[in-house]
Every structure is written in structure tokens, then in C-alpha cells.
N, C-alpha and C. Protein backbone atom coordinates (compact mmCIF):
# COMPACT_ATOMS: atom_id res chain seq x y z
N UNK A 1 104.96 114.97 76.67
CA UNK A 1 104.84 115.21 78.09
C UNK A 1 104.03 116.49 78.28
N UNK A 2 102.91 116.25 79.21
CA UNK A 2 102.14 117.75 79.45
C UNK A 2 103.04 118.52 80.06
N UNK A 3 102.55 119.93 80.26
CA UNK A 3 103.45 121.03 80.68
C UNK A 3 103.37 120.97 82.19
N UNK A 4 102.38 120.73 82.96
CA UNK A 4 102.79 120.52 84.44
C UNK A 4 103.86 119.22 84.24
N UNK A 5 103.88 118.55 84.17
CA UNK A 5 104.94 117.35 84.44
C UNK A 5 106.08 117.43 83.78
N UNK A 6 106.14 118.75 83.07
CA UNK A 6 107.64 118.64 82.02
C UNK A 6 108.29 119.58 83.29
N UNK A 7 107.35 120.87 83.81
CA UNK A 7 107.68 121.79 84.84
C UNK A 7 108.15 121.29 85.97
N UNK A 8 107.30 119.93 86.52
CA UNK A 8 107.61 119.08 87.94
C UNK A 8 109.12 118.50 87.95
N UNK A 9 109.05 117.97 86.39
CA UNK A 9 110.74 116.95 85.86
C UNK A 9 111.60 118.19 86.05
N UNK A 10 111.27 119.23 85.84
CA UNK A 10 112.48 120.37 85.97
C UNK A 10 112.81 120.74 86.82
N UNK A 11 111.68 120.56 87.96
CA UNK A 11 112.06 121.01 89.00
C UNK A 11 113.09 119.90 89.87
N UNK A 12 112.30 118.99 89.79
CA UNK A 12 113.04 117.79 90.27
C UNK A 12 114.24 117.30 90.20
N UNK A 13 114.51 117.78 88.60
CA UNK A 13 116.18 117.41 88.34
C UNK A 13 116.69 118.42 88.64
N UNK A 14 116.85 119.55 88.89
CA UNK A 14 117.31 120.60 89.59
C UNK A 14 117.77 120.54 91.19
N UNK A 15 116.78 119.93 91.81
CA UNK A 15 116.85 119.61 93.09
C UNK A 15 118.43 118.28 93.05
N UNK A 16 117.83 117.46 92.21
CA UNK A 16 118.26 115.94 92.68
C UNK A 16 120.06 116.21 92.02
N UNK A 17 120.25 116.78 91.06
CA UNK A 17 121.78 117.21 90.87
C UNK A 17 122.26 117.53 92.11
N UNK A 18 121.75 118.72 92.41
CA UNK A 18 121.88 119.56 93.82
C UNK A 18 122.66 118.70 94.65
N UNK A 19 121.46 117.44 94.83
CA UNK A 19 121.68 116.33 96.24
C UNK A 19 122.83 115.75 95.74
N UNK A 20 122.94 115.08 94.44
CA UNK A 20 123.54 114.27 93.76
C UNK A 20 125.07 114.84 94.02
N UNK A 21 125.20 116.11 93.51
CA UNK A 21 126.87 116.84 93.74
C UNK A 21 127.27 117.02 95.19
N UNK A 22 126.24 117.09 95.82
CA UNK A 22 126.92 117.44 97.49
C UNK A 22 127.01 116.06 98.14
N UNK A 23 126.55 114.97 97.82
CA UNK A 23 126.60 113.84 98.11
C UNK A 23 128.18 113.34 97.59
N UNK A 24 128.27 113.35 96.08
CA UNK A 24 129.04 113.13 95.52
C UNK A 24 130.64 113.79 96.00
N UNK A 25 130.98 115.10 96.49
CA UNK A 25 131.45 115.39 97.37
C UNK A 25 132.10 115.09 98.48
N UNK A 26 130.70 114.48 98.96
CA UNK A 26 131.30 113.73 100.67
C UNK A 26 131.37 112.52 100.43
N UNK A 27 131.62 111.97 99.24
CA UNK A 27 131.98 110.56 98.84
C UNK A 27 130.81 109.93 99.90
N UNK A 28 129.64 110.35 99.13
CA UNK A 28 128.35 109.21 100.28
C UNK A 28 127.58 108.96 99.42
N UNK A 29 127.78 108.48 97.89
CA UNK A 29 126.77 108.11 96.80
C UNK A 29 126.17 106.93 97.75
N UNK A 30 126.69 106.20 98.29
CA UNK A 30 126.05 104.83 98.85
C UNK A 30 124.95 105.03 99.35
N UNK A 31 125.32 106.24 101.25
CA UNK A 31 124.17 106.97 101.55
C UNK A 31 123.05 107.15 101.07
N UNK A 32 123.55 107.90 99.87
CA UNK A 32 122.30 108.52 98.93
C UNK A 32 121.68 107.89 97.98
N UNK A 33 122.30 106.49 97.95
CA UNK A 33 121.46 105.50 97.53
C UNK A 33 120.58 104.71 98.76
N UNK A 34 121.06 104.87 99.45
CA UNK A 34 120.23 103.82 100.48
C UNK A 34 119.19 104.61 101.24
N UNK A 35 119.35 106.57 101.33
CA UNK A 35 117.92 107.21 101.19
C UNK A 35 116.88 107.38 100.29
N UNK A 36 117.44 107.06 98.88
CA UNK A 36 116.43 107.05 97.90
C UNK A 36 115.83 105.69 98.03
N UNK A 37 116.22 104.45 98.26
CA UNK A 37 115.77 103.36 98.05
C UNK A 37 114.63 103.54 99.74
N UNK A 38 114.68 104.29 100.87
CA UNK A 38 113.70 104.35 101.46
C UNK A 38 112.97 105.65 101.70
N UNK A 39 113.35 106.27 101.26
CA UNK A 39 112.30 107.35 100.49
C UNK A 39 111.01 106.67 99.92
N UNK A 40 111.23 105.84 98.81
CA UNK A 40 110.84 105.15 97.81
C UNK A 40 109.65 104.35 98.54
N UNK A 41 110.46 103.64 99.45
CA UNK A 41 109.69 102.87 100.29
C UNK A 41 108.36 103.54 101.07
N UNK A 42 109.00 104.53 101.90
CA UNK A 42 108.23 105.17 102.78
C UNK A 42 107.05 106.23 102.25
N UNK A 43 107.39 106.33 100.55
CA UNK A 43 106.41 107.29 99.92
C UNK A 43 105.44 106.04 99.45
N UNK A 44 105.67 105.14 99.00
CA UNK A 44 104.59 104.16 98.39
C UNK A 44 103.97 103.89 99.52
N UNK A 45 104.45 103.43 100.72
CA UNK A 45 103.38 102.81 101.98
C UNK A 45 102.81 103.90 102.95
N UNK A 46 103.44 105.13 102.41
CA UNK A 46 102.13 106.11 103.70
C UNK A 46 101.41 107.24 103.00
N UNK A 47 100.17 107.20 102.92
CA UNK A 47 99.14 108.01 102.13
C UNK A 47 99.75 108.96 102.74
N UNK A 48 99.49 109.34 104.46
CA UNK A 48 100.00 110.42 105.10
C UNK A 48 100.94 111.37 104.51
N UNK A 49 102.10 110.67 103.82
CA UNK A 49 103.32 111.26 103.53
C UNK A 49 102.82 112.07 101.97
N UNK A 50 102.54 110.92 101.59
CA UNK A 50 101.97 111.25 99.86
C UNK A 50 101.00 112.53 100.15
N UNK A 51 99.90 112.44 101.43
CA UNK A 51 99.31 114.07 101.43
C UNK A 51 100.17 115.37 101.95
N UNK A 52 101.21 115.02 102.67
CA UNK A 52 101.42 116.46 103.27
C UNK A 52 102.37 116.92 101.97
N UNK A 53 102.96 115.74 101.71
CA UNK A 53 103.80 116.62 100.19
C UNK A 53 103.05 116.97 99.51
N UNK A 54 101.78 116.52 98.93
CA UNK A 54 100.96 117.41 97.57
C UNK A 54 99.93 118.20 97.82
N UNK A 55 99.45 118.18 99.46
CA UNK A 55 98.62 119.13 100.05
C UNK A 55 98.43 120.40 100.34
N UNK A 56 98.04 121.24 99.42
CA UNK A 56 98.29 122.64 99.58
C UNK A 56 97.29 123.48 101.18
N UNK A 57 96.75 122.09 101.43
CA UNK A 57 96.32 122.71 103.43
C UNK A 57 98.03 122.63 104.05
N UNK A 58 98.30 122.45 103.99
CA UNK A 58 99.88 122.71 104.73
C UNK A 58 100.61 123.64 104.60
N UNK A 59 100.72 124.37 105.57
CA UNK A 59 102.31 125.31 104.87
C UNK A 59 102.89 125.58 104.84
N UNK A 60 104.34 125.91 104.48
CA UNK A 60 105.32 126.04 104.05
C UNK A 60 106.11 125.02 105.19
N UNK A 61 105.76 126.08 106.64
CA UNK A 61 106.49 125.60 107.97
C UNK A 61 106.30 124.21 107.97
N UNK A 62 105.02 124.04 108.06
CA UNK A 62 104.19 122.66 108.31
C UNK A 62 105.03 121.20 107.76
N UNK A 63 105.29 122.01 106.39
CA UNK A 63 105.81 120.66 105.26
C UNK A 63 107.28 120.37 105.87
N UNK A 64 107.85 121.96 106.04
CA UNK A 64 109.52 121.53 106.05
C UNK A 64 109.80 121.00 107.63
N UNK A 65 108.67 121.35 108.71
CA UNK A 65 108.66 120.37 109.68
C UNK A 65 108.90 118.81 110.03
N UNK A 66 108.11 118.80 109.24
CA UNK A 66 107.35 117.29 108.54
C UNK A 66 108.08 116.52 108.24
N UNK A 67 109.08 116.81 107.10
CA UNK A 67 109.71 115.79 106.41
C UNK A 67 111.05 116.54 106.91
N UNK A 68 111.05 117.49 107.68
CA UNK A 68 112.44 117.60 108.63
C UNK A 68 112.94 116.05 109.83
N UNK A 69 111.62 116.11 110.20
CA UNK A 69 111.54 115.30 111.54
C UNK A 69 111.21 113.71 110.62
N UNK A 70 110.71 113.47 109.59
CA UNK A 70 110.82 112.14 108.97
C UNK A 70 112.35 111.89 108.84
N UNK A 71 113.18 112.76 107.83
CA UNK A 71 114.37 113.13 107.82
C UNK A 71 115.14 112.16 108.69
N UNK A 72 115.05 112.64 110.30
CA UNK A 72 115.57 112.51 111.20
C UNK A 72 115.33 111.26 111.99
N UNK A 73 114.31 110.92 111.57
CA UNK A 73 113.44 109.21 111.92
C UNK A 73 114.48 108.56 111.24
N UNK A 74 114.23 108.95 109.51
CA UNK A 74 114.60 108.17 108.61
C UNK A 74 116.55 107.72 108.96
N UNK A 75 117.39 109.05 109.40
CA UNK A 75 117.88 108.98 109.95
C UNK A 75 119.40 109.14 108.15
N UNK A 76 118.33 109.99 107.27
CA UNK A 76 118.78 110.17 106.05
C UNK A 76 120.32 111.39 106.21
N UNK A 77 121.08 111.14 105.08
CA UNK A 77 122.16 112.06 104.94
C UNK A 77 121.75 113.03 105.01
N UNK A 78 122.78 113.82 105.41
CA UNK A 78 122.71 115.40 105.29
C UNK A 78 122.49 115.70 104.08
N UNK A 79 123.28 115.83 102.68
CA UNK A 79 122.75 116.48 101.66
C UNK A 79 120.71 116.24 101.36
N UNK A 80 120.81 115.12 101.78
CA UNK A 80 119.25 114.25 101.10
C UNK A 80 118.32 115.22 102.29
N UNK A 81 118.54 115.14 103.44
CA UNK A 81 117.91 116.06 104.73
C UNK A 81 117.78 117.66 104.20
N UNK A 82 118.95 117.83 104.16
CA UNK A 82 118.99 119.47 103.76
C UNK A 82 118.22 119.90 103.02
N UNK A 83 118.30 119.06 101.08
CA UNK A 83 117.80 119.21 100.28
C UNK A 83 115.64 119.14 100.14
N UNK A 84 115.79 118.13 101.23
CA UNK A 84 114.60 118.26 101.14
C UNK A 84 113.61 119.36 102.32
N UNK A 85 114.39 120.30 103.53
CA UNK A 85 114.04 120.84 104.15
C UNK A 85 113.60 121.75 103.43
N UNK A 86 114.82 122.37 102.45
CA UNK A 86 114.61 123.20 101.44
C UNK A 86 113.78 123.25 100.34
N UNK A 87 112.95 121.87 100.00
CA UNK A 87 112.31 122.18 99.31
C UNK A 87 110.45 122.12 99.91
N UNK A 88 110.74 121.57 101.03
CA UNK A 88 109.55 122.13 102.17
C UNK A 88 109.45 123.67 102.33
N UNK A 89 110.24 124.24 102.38
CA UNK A 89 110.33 125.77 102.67
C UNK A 89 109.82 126.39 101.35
N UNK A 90 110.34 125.97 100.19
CA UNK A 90 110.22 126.24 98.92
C UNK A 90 108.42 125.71 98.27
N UNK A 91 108.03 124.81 98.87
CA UNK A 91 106.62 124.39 98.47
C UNK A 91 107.05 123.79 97.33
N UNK A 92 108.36 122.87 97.77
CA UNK A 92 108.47 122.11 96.27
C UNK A 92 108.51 120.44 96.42
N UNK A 93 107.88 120.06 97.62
CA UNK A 93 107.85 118.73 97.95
C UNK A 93 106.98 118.10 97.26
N UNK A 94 106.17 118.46 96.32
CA UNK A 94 105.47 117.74 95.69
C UNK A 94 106.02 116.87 94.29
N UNK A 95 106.86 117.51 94.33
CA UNK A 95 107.83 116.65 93.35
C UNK A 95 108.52 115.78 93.98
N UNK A 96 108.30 114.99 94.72
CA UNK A 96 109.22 113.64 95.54
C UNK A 96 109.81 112.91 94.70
N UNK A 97 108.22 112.64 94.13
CA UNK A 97 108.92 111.16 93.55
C UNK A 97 109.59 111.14 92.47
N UNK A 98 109.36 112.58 91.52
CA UNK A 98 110.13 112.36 90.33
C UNK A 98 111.90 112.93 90.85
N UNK A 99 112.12 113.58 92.12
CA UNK A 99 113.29 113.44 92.87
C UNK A 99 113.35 112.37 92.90
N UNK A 100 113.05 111.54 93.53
CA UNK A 100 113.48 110.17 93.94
C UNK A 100 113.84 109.65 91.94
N UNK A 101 113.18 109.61 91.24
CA UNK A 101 113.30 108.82 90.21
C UNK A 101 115.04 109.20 89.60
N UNK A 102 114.59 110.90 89.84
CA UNK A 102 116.04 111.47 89.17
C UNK A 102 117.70 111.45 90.09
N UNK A 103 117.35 111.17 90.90
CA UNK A 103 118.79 110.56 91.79
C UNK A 103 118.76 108.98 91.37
N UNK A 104 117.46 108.41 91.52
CA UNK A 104 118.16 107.13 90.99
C UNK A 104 118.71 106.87 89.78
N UNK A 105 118.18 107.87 88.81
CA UNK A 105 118.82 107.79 87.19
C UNK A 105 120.37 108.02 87.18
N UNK A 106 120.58 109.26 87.87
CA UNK A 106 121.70 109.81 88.40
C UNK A 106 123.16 108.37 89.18
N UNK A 107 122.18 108.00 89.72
CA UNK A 107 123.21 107.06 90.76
C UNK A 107 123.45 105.86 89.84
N UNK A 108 122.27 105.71 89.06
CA UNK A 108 123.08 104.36 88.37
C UNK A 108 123.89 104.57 87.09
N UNK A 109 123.73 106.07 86.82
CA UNK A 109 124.93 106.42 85.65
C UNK A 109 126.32 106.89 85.89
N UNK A 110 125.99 106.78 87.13
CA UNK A 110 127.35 107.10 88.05
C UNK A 110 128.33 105.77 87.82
N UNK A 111 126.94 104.59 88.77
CA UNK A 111 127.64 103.34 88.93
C UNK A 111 127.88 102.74 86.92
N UNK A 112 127.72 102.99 86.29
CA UNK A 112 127.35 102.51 85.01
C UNK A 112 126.23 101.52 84.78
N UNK A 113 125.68 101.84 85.35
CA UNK A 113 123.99 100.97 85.10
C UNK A 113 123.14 101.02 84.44
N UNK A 114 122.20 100.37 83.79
CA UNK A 114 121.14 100.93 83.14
C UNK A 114 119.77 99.83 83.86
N UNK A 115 118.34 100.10 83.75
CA UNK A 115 117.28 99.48 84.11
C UNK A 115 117.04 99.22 82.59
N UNK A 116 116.32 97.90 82.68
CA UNK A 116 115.68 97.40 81.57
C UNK A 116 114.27 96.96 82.38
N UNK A 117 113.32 97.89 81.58
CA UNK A 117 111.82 96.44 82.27
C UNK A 117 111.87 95.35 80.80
N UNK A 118 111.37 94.50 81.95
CA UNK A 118 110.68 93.41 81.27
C UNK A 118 109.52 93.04 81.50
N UNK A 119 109.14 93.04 80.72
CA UNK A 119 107.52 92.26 81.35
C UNK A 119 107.48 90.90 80.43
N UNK A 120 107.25 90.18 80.80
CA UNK A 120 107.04 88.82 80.32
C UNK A 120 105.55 87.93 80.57
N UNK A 121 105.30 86.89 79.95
CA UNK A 121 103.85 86.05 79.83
C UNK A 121 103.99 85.26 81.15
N UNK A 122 105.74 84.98 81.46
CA UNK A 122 105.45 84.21 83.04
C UNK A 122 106.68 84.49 83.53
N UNK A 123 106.64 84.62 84.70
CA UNK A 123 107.62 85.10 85.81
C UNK A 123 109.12 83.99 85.32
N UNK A 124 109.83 85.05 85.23
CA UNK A 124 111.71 84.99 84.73
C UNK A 124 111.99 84.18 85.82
N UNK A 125 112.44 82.81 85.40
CA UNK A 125 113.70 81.81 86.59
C UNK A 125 115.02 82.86 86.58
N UNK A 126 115.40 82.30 87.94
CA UNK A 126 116.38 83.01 88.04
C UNK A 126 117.63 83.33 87.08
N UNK A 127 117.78 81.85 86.44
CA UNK A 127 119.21 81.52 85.16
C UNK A 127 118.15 82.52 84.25
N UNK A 128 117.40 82.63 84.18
CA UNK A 128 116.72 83.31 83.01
C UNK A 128 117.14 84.97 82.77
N UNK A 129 116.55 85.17 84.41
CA UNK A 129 116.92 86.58 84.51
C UNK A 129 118.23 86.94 84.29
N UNK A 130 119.46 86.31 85.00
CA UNK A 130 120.41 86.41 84.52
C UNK A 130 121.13 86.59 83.49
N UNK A 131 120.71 85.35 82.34
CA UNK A 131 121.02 85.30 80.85
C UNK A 131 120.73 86.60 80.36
N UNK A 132 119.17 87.07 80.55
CA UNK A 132 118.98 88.43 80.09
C UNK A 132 119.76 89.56 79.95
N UNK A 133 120.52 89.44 81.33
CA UNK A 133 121.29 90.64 81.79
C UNK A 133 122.53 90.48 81.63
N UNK A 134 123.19 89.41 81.21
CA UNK A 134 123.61 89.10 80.48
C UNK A 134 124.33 89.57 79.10
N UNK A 135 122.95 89.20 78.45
CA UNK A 135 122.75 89.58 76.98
C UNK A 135 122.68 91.19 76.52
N UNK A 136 122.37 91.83 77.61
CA UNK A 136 121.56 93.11 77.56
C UNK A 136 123.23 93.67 77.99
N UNK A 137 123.92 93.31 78.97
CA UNK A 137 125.04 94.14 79.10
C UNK A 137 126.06 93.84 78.09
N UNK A 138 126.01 92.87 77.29
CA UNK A 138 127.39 92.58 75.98
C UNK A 138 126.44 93.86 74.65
N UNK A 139 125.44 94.13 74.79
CA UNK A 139 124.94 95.27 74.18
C UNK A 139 124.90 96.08 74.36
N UNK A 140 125.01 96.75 75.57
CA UNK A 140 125.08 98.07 75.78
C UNK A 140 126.35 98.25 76.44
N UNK A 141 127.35 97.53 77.39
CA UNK A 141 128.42 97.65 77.77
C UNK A 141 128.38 98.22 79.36
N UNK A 142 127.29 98.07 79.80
CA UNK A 142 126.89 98.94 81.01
C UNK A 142 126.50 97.45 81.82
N UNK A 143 126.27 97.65 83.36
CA UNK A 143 125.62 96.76 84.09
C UNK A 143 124.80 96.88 83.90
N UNK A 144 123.75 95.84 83.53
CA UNK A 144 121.78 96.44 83.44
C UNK A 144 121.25 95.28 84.70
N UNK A 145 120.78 96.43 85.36
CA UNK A 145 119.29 96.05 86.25
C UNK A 145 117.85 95.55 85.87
N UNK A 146 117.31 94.76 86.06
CA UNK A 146 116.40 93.93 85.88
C UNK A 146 114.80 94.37 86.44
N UNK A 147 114.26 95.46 86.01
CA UNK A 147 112.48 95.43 86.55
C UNK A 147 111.53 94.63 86.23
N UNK A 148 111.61 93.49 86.89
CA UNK A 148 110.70 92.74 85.74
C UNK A 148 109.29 93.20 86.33
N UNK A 149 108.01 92.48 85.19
CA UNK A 149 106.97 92.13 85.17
C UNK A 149 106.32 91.70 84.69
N UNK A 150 104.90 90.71 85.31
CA UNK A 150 104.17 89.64 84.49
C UNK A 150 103.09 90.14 84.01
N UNK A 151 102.54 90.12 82.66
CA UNK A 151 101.51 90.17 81.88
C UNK A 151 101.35 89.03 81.10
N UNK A 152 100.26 88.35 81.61
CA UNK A 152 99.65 87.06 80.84
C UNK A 152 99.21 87.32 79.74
N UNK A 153 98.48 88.39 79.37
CA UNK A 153 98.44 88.78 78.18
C UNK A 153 98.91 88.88 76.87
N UNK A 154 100.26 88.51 77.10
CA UNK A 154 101.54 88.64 76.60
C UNK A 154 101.21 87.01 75.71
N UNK A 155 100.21 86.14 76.17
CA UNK A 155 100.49 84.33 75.54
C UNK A 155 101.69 84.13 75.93
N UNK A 156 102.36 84.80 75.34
CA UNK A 156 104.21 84.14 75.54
C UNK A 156 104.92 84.86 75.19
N UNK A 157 106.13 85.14 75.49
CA UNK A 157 107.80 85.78 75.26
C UNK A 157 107.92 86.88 75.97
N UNK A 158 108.43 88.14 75.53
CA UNK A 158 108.54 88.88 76.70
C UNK A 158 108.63 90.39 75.60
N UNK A 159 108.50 91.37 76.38
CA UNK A 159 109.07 93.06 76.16
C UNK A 159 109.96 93.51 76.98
N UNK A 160 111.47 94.16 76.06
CA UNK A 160 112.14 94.24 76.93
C UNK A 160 112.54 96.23 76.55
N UNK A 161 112.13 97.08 77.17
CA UNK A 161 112.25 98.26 77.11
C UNK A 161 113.49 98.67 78.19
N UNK A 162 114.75 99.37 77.25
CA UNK A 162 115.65 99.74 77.85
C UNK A 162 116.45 100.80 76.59
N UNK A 163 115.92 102.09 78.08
CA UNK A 163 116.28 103.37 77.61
C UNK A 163 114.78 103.95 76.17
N UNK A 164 115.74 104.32 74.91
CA UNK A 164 114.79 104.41 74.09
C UNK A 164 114.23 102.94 73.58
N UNK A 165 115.35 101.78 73.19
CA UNK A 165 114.74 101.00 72.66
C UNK A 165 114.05 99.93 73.54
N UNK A 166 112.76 99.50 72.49
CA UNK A 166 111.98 98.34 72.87
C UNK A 166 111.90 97.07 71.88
N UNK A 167 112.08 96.18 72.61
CA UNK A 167 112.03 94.76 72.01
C UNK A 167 110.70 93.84 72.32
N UNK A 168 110.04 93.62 70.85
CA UNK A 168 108.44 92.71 71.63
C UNK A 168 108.44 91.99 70.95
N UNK A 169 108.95 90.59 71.91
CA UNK A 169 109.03 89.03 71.03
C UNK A 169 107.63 88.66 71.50
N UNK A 170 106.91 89.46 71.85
CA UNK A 170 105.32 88.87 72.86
C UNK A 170 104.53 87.36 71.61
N UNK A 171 103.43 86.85 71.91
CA UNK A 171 103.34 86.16 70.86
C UNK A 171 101.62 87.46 70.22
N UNK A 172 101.78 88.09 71.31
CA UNK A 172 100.51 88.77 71.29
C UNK A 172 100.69 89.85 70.00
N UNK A 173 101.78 90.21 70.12
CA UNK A 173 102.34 91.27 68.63
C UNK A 173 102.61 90.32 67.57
N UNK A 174 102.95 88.99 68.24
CA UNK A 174 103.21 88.36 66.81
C UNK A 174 101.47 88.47 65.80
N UNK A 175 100.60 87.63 67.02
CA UNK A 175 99.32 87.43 66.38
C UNK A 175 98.52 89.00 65.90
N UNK A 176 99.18 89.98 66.22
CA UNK A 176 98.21 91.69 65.92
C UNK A 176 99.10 91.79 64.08
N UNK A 177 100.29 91.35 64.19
CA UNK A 177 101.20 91.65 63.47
C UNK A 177 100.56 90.46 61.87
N UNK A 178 100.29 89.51 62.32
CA UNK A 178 99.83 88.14 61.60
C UNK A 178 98.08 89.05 60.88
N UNK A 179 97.40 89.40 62.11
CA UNK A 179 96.17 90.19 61.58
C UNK A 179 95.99 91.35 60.81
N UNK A 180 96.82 91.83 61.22
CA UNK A 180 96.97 93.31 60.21
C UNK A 180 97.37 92.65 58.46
N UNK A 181 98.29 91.56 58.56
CA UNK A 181 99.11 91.26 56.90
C UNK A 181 97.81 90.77 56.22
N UNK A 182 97.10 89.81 57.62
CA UNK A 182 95.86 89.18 57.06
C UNK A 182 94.86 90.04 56.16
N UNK A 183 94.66 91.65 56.81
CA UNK A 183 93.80 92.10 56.52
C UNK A 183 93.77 92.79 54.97
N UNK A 184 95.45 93.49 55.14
CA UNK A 184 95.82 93.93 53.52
C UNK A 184 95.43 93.11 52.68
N UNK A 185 95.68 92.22 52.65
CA UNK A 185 95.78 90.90 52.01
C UNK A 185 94.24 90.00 51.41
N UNK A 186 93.41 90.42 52.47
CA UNK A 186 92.25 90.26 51.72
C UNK A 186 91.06 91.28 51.50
């Protein structure tokens, strides 16, 4: 990890505990799940938003204005409001999203959750997805959440990355895996 983004993750998880314990508190994890999930939202669909947080033409006032009065649209908890007025004031809104990432890490280790992506050669039926998650929670013992995604590239089977480990039944590693033995070999 480069050193700005190890600095941003620090900052971020610093913040998002913050939210996470005062939330946790007022018994409003739900809340503070249902502001991160439109946070999330509202940062992917408005450039606007994405500039005044990383825009150093803004300042200080400007930002904690800003996402004071989004705040208040959004119609977000108090800890999630507070926390982020404060980090408008602080010139630390540019770390949103890895806030947003680190309350959600937070909230689903709360709930006992884990995310698994998948990416697969063709979009998971539903019994499919299921089975997965399934399979994936008699292994780890946790509820696991499902990110999927499609890469055709893949020919066939799937990658399933959750946590550190990764699994690649792809047929595409099979055939890199088939070329490489090929190559020792002659």
C-alpha cells in the first residue's frame, strides 16, 4: 500500500470507530447502516459531491457546510452527521469513501458477516448464489455476503476472494497453469 493511502486508511478508520462506538451506544447500528449504504449511493452518482470532498478550492467552512446541509437532506444519524461535520472542519472529507468502506467492515463484523467477491465466466442463478453462501458460511462460520461479478474472460468457473484467501477454479488459470507445465517440459 503507498503511503498516501496507508495515511487516508488511518485516517478513515479513526473517524469510522468514532461513528461506529457512538452509534453503537445509541443502539442505532441499523441507522448507521442505512447511512453508509446512502452515502455510498450518493458519493458514486454525484461528481459534485466527489469534488467538494477532494477539492482543495473549498474551505474548511465551505466543506463542513456542504455536507452539513447534505447531512440534513440525507436526513442521516446524528453520530454519522456529527462525525462528518467534523471532519469538514478538519479538511478530512476526502477520505469518504474509505470511511464509508471502514464502517461497513465494522458493521458486518458486528453483525458476523463476511463479503466474498466472486467474479464468475457467467452471471450466478439465484440457487447458485445461494449454494455458494452456503458453502462459504459452513467454512468460515460467519454469514457471508455475496459481491458478485462477470468476467467472460474467465471461459468458465469462477474466483472466489474472501478476506485473505482466494479460490480460482477459472478455466483461464487452468489453461495459464496447463502452459507454464507445457513449457518446463519442453
Amino acid at each position: 500500500m503507498s503511503e498516501p493511502a496507508s495515511i487516508s486508511a488511518s485516517i478513515a478508520g479513526r473517524y469510522a470507530l468514532a461513528i461506529f462506538e457512538l452509534s453503537r451506544e445509541e443502539n442505532a447500528l441499523a441507522a448507521l447502516e442505512a447511512d453508509v449504504s446512502a452515502l455510498s449511493e450518493a458519493l458514486a452518482g454525484s461528481a459534485e459531491l466527489r469534488e467538494v470532498i477532494a477539492s482543495p478550492v473549498y474551505t474548511r467552512d465551505q466543506q463542513a457546510a456542504a455536507i452539513g446541509a447534505l447531512a440534513g437532506k440525507m436526513g442521516l444519524s446524528d453520530p454519522m452527521s456529527n462525525g462528518l461535520q467534523l471532519m469538514g472542519a478538519k479538511r478530512r472529507l476526502f477520505v469518504l469513501p474509505q470511511l464509508l468502506k471502514a464502517l461497513s467492515d465494522l458493521i458486518a463484523d458486528e453483525k458476523g458477516e463476511v463479503t466474498a467477491d466472486v467474479t464468475s465466466a457467467n452471471e450466478l442463478s439465484a440457487a447458485q448464489a445461494k449454494k455458494l453462501a452456503e458453502v462459504l458460511k459452513n467454512q468460515t462460520g460467519k454469514t457471508v455476503k455475496l459481491n458478485t461479478a462477470v468476467d467472460e474472460s474467465l471461459i468458465g468457473g469462477m474466483i472466489v476472494k474472501l478476506g485473505s484467501r482466494m479460490v480460482d477454479t477459472s478455466i483461464r488459470s487452468k489453461l495459464a497453469s496447463l502452459k507454464n507445465a507445457m513449457k518446463e517440459v519442453g
